[in-house]
PDB file of N, CA and C in Angstrom:
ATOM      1  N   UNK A   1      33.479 -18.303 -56.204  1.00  0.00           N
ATOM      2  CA  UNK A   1      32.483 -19.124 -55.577  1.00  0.00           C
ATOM      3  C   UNK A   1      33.128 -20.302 -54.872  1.00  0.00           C
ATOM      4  N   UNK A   2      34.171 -20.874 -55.589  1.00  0.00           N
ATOM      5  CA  UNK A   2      34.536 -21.788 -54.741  1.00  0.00           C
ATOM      6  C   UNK A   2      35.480 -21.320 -53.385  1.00  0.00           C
ATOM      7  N   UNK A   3      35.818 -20.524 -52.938  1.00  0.00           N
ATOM      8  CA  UNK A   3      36.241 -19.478 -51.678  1.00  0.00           C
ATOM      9  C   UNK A   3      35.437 -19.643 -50.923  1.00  0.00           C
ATOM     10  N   UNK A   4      34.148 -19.122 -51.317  1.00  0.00           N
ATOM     11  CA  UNK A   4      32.930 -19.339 -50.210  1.00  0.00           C
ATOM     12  C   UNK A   4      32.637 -20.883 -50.039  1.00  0.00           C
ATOM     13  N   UNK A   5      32.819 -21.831 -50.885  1.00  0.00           N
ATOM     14  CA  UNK A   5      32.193 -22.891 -50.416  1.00  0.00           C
ATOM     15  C   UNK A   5      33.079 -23.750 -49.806  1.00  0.00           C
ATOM     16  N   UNK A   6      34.722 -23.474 -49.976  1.00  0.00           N
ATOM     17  CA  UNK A   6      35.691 -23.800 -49.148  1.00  0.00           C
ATOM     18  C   UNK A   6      35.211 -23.343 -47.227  1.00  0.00           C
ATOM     19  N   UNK A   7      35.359 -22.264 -47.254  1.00  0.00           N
ATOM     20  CA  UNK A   7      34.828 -21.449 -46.420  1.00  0.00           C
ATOM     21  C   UNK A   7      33.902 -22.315 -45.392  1.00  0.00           C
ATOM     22  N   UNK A   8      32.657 -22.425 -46.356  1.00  0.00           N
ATOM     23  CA  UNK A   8      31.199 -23.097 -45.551  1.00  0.00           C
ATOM     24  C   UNK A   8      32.158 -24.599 -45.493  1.00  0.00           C
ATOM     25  N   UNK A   9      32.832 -25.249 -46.079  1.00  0.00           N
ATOM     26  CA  UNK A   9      33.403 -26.819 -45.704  1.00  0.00           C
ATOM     27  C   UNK A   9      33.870 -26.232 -44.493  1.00  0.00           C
ATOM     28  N   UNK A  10      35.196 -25.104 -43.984  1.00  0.00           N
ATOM     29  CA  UNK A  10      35.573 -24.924 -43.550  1.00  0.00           C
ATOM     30  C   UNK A  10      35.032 -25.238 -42.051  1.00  0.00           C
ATOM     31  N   UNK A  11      34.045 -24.547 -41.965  1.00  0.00           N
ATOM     32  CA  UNK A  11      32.520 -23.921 -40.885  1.00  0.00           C
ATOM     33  C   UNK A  11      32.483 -24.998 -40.426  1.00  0.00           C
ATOM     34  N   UNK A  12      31.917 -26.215 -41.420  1.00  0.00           N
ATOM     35  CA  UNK A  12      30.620 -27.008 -41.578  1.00  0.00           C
ATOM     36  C   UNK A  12      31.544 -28.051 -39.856  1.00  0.00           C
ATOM     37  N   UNK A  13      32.813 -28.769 -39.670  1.00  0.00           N
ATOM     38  CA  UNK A  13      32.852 -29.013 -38.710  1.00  0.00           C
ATOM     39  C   UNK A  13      32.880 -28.853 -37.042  1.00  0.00           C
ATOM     40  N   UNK A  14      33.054 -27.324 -36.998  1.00  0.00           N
ATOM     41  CA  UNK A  14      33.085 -26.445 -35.600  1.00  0.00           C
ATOM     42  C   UNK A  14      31.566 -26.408 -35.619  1.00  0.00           C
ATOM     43  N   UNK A  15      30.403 -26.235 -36.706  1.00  0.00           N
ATOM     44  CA  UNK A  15      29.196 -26.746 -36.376  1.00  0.00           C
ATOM     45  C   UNK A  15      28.736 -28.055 -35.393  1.00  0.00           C
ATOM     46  N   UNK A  16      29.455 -28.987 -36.474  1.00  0.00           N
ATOM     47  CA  UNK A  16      28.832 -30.081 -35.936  1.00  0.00           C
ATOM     48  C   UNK A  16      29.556 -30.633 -34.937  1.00  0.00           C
ATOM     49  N   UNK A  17      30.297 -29.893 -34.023  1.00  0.00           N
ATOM     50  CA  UNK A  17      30.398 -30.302 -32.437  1.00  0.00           C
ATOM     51  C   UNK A  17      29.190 -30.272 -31.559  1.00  0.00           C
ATOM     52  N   UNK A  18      29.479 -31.332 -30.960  1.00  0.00           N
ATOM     53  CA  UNK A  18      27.985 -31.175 -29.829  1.00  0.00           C
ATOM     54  C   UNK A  18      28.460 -29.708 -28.735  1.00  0.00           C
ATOM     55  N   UNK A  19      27.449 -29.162 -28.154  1.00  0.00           N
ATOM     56  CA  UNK A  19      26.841 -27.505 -27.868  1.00  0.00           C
ATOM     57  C   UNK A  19      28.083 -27.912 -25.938  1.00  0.00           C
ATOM     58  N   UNK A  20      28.837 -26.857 -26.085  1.00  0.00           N
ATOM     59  CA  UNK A  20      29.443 -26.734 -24.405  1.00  0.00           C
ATOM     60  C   UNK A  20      28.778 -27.393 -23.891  1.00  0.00           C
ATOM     61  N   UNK A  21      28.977 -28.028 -22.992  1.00  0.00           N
ATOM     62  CA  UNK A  21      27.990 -28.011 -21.206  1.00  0.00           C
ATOM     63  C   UNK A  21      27.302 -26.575 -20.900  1.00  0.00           C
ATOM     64  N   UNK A  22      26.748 -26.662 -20.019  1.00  0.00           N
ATOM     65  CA  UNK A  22      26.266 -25.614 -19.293  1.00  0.00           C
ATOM     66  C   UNK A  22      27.141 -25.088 -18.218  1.00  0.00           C
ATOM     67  N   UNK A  23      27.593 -24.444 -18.211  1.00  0.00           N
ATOM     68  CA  UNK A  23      28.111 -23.897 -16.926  1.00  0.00           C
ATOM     69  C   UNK A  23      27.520 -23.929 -15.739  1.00  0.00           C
ATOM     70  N   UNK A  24      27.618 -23.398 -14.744  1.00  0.00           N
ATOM     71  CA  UNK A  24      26.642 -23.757 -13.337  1.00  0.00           C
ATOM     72  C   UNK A  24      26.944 -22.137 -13.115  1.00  0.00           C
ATOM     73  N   UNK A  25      25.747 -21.686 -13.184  1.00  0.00           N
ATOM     74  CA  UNK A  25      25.128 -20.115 -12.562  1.00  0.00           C
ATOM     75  C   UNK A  25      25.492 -19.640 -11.415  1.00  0.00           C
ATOM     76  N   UNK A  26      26.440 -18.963 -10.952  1.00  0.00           N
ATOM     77  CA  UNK A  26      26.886 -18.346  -9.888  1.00  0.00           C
ATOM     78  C   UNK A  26      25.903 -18.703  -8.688  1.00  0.00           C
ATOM     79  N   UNK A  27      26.190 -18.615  -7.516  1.00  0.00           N
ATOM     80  CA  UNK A  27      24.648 -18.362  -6.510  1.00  0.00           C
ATOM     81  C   UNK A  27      24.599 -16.659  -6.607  1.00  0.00           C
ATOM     82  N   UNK A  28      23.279 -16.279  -7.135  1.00  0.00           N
ATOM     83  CA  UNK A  28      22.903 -14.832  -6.991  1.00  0.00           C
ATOM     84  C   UNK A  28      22.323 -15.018  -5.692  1.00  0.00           C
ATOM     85  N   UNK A  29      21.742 -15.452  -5.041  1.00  0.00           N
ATOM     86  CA  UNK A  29      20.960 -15.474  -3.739  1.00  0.00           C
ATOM     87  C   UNK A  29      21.530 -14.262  -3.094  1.00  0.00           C
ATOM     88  N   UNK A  30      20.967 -13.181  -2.574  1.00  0.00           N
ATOM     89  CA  UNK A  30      20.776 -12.323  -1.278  1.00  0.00           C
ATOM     90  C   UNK A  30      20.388 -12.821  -0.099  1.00  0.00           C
ATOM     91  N   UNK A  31      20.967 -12.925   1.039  1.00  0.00           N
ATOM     92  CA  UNK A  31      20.089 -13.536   2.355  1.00  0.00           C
ATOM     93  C   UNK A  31      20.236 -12.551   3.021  1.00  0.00           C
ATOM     94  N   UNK A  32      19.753 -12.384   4.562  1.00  0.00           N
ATOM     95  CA  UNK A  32      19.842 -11.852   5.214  1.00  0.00           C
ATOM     96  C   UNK A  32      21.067 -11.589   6.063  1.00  0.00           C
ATOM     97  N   UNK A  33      21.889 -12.807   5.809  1.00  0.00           N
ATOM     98  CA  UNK A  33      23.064 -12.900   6.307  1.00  0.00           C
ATOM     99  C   UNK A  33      24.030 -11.951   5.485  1.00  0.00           C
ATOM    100  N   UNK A  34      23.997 -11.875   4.215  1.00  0.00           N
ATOM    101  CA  UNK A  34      24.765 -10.802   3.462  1.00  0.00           C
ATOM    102  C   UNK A  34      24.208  -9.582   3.808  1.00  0.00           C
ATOM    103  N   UNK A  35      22.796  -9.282   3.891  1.00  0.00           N
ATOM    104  CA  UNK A  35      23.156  -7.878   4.334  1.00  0.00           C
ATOM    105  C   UNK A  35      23.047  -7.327   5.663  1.00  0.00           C
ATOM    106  N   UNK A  36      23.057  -8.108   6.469  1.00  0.00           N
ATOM    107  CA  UNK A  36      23.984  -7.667   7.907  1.00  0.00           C
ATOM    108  C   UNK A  36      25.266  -8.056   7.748  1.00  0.00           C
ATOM    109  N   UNK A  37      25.782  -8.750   6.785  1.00  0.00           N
ATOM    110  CA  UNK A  37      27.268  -8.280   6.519  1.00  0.00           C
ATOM    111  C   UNK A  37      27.609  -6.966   5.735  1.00  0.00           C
ATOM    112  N   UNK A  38      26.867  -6.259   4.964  1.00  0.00           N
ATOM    113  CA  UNK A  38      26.656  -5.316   4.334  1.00  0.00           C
ATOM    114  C   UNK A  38      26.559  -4.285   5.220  1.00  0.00           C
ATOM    115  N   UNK A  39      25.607  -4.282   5.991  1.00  0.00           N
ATOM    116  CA  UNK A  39      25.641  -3.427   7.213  1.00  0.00           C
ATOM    117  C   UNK A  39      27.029  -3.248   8.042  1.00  0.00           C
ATOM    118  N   UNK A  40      27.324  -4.342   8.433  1.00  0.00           N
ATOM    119  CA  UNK A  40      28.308  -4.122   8.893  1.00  0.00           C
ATOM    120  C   UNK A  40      30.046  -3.431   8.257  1.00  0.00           C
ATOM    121  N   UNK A  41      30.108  -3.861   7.100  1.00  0.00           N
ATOM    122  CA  UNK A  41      30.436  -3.165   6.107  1.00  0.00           C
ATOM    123  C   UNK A  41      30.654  -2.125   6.126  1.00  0.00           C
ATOM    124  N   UNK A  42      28.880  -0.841   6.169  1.00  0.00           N
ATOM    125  CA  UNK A  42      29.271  -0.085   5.926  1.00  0.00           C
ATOM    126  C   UNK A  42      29.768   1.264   7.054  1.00  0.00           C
ATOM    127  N   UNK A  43      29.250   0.121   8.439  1.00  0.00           N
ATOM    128  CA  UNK A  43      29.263   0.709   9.128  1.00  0.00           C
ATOM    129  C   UNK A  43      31.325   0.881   9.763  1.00  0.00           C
ATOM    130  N   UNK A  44      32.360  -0.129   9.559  1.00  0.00           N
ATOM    131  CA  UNK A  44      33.249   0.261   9.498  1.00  0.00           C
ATOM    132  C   UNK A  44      33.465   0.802   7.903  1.00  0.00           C
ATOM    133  N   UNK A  45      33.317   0.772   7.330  1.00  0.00           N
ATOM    134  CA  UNK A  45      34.076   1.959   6.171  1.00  0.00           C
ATOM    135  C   UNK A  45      33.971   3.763   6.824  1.00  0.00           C
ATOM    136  N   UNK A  46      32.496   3.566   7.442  1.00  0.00           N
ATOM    137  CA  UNK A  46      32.016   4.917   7.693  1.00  0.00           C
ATOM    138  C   UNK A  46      33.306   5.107   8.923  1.00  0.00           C
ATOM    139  N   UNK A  47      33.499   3.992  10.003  1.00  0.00           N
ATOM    140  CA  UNK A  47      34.126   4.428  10.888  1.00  0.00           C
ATOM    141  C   UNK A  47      35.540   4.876  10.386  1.00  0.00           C
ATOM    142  N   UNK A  48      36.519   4.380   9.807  1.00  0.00           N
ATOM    143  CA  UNK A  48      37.685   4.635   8.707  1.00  0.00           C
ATOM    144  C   UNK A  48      37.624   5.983   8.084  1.00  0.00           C
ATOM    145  N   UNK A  49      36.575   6.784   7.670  1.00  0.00           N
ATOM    146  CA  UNK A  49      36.710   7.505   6.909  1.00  0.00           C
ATOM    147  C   UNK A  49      36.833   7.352   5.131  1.00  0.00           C
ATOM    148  N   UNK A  50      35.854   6.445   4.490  1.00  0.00           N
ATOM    149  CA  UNK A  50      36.179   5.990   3.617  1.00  0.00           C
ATOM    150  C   UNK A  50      34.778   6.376   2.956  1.00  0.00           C
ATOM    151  N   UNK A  51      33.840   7.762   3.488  1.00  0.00           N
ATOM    152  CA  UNK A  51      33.259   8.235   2.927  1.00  0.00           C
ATOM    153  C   UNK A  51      33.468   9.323   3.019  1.00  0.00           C
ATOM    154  N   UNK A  52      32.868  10.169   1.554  1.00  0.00           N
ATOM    155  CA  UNK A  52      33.609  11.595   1.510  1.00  0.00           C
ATOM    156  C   UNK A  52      32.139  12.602   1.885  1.00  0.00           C
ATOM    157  N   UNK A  53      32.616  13.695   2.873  1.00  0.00           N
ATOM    158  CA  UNK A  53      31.232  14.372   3.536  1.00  0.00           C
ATOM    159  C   UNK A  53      29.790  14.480   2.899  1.00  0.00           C
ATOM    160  N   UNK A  54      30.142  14.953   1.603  1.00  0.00           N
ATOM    161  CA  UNK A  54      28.804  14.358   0.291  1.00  0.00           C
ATOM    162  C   UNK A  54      28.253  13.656   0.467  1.00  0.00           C
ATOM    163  N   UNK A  55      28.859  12.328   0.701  1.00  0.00           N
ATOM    164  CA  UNK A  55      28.302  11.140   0.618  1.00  0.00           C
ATOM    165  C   UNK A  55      27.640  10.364   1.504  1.00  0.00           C
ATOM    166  N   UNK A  56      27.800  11.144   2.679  1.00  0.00           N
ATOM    167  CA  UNK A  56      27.633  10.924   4.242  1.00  0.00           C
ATOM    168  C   UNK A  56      25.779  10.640   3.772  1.00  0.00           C
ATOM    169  N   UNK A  57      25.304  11.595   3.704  1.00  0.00           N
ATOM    170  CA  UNK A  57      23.659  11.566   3.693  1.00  0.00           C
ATOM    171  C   UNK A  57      23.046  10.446   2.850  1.00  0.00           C
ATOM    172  N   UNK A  58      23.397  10.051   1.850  1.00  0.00           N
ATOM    173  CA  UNK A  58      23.274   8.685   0.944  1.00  0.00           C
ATOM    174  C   UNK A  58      23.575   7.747   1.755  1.00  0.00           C
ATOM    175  N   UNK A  59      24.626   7.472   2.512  1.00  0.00           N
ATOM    176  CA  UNK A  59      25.185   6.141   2.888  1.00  0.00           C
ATOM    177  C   UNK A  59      24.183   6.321   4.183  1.00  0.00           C
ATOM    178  N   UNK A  60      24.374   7.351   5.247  1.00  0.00           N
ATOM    179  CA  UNK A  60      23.421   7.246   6.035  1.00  0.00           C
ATOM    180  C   UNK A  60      22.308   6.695   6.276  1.00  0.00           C
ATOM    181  N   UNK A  61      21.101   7.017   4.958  1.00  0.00           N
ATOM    182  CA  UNK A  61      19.896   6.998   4.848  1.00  0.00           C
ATOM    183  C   UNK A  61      19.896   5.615   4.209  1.00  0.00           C
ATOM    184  N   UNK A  62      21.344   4.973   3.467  1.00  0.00           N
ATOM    185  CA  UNK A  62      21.020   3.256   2.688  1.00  0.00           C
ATOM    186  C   UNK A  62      21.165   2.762   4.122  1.00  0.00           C
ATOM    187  N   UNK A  63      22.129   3.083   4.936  1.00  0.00           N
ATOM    188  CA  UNK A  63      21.833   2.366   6.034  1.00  0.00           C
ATOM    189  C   UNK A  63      21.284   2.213   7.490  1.00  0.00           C
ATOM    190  N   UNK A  64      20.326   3.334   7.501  1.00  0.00           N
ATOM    191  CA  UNK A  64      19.108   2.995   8.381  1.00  0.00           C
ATOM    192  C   UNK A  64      17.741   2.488   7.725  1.00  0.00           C
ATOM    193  N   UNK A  65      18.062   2.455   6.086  1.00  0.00           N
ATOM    194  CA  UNK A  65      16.902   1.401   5.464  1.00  0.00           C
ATOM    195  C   UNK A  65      17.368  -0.339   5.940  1.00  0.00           C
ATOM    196  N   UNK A  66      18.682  -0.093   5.486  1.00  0.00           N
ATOM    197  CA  UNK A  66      19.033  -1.720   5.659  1.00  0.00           C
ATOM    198  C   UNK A  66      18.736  -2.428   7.145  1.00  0.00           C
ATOM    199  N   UNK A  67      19.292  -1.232   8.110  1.00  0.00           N
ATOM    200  CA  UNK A  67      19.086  -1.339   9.884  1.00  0.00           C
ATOM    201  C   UNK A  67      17.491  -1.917  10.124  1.00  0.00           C
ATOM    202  N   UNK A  68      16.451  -0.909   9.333  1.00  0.00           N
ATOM    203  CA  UNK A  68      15.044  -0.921   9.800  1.00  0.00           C
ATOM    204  C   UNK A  68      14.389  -2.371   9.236  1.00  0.00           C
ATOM    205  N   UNK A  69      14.801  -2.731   7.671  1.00  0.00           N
ATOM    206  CA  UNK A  69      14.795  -3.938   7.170  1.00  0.00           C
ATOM    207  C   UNK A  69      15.314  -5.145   7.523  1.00  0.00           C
ATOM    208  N   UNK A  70      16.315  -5.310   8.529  1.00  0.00           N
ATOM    209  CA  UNK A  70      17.207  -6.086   9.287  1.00  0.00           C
ATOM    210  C   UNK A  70      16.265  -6.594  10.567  1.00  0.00           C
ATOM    211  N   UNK A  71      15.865  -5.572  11.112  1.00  0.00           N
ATOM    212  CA  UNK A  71      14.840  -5.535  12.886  1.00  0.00           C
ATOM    213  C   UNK A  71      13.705  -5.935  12.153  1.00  0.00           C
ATOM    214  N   UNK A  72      13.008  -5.773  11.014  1.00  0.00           N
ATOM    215  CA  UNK A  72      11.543  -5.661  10.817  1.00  0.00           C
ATOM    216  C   UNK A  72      11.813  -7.514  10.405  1.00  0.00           C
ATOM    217  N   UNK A  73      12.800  -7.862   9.518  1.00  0.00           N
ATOM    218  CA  UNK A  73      12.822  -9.410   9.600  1.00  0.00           C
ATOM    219  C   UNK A  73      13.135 -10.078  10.776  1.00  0.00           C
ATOM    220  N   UNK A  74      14.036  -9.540  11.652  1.00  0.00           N
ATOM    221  CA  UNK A  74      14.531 -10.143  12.812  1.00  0.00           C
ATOM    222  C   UNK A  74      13.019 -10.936  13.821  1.00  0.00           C
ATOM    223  N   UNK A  75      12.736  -9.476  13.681  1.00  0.00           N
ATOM    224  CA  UNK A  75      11.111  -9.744  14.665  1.00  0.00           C
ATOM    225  C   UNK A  75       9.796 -10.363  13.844  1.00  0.00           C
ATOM    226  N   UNK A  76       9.943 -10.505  12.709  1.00  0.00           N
ATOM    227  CA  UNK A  76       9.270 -11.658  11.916  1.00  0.00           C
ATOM    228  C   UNK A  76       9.158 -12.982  12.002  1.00  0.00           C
ATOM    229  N   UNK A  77      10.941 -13.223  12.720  1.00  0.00           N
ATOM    230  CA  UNK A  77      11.008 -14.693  12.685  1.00  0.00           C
ATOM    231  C   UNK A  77      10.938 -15.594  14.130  1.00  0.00           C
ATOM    232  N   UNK A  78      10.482 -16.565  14.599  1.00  0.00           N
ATOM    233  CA  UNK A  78      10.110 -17.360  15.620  1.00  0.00           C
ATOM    234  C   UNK A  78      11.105 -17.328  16.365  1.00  0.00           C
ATOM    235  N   UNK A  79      10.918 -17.068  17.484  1.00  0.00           N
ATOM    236  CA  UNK A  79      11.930 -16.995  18.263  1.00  0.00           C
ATOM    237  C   UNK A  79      12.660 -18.445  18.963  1.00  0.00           C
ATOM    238  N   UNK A  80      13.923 -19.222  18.955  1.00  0.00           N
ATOM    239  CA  UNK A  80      13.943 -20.443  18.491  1.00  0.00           C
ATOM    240  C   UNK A  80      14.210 -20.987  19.987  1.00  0.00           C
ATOM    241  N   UNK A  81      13.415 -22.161  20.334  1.00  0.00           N
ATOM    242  CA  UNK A  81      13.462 -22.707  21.702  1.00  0.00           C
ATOM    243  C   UNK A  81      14.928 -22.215  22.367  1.00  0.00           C
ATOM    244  N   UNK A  82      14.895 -22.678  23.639  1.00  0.00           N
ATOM    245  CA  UNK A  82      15.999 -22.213  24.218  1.00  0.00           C
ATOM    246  C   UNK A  82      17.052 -23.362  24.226  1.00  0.00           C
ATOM    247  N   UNK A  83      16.484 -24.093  24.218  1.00  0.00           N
ATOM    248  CA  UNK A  83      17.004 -25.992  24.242  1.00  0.00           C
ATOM    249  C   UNK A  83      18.099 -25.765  23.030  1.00  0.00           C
ATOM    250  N   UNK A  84      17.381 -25.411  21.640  1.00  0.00           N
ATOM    251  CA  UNK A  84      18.548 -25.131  20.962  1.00  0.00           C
ATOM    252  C   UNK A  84      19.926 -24.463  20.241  1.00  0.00           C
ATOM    253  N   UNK A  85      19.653 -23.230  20.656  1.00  0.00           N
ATOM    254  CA  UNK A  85      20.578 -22.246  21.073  1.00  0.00           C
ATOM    255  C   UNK A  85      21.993 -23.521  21.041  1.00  0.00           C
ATOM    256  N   UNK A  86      23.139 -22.933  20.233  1.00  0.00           N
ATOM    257  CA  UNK A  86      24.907 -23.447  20.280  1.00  0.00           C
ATOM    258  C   UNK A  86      24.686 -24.935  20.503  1.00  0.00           C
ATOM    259  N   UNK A  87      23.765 -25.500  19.854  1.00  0.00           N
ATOM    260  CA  UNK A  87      23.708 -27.112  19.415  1.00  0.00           C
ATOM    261  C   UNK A  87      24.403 -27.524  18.044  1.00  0.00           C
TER     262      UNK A  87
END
């Protein structure tokens, strides 16, 4: 018994440290800007040869979803005076 209660003395100070900080959470954010970099992506890998013929129809079809999802936001958003254009 006294093993174990050595033990729990042992414990009892790595307890009573105050708790880490928090770390700071990666940015998970997706924008639109990543996946027209994504697009673009996959569109040189495809040019390289860095898909195998199998795989052709998968990558294809992820990326005329991403293409159609890309135009359908594009044309969502306000088209921005001309004044500010490379300001």
């Amino acid at each position: 018994m006294s093993e174990d209660k050595k033990n729990a003395d042992a414990k009892a100070p790595e307890q009573a440290q105050a708790p880490a900080p928090k770390q700071e959470q990666p940015n998970t954010e997706l924008t639109i800007n990543d996946l027209t970099a994504l697009k673009q992506i996959i569109d040189v890998a495809s040019q390289r040869g860095a898909f195998k013929p199998s795989e052709m129809m998968t990558v294809g079809s992820t990326y005329n979803k991403l293409e159609t999802f890309l135009s359908a936001v594009a044309a969502q958003q306000p088209a921005a005076p001309e004044g500010t254009k490379g300001e």
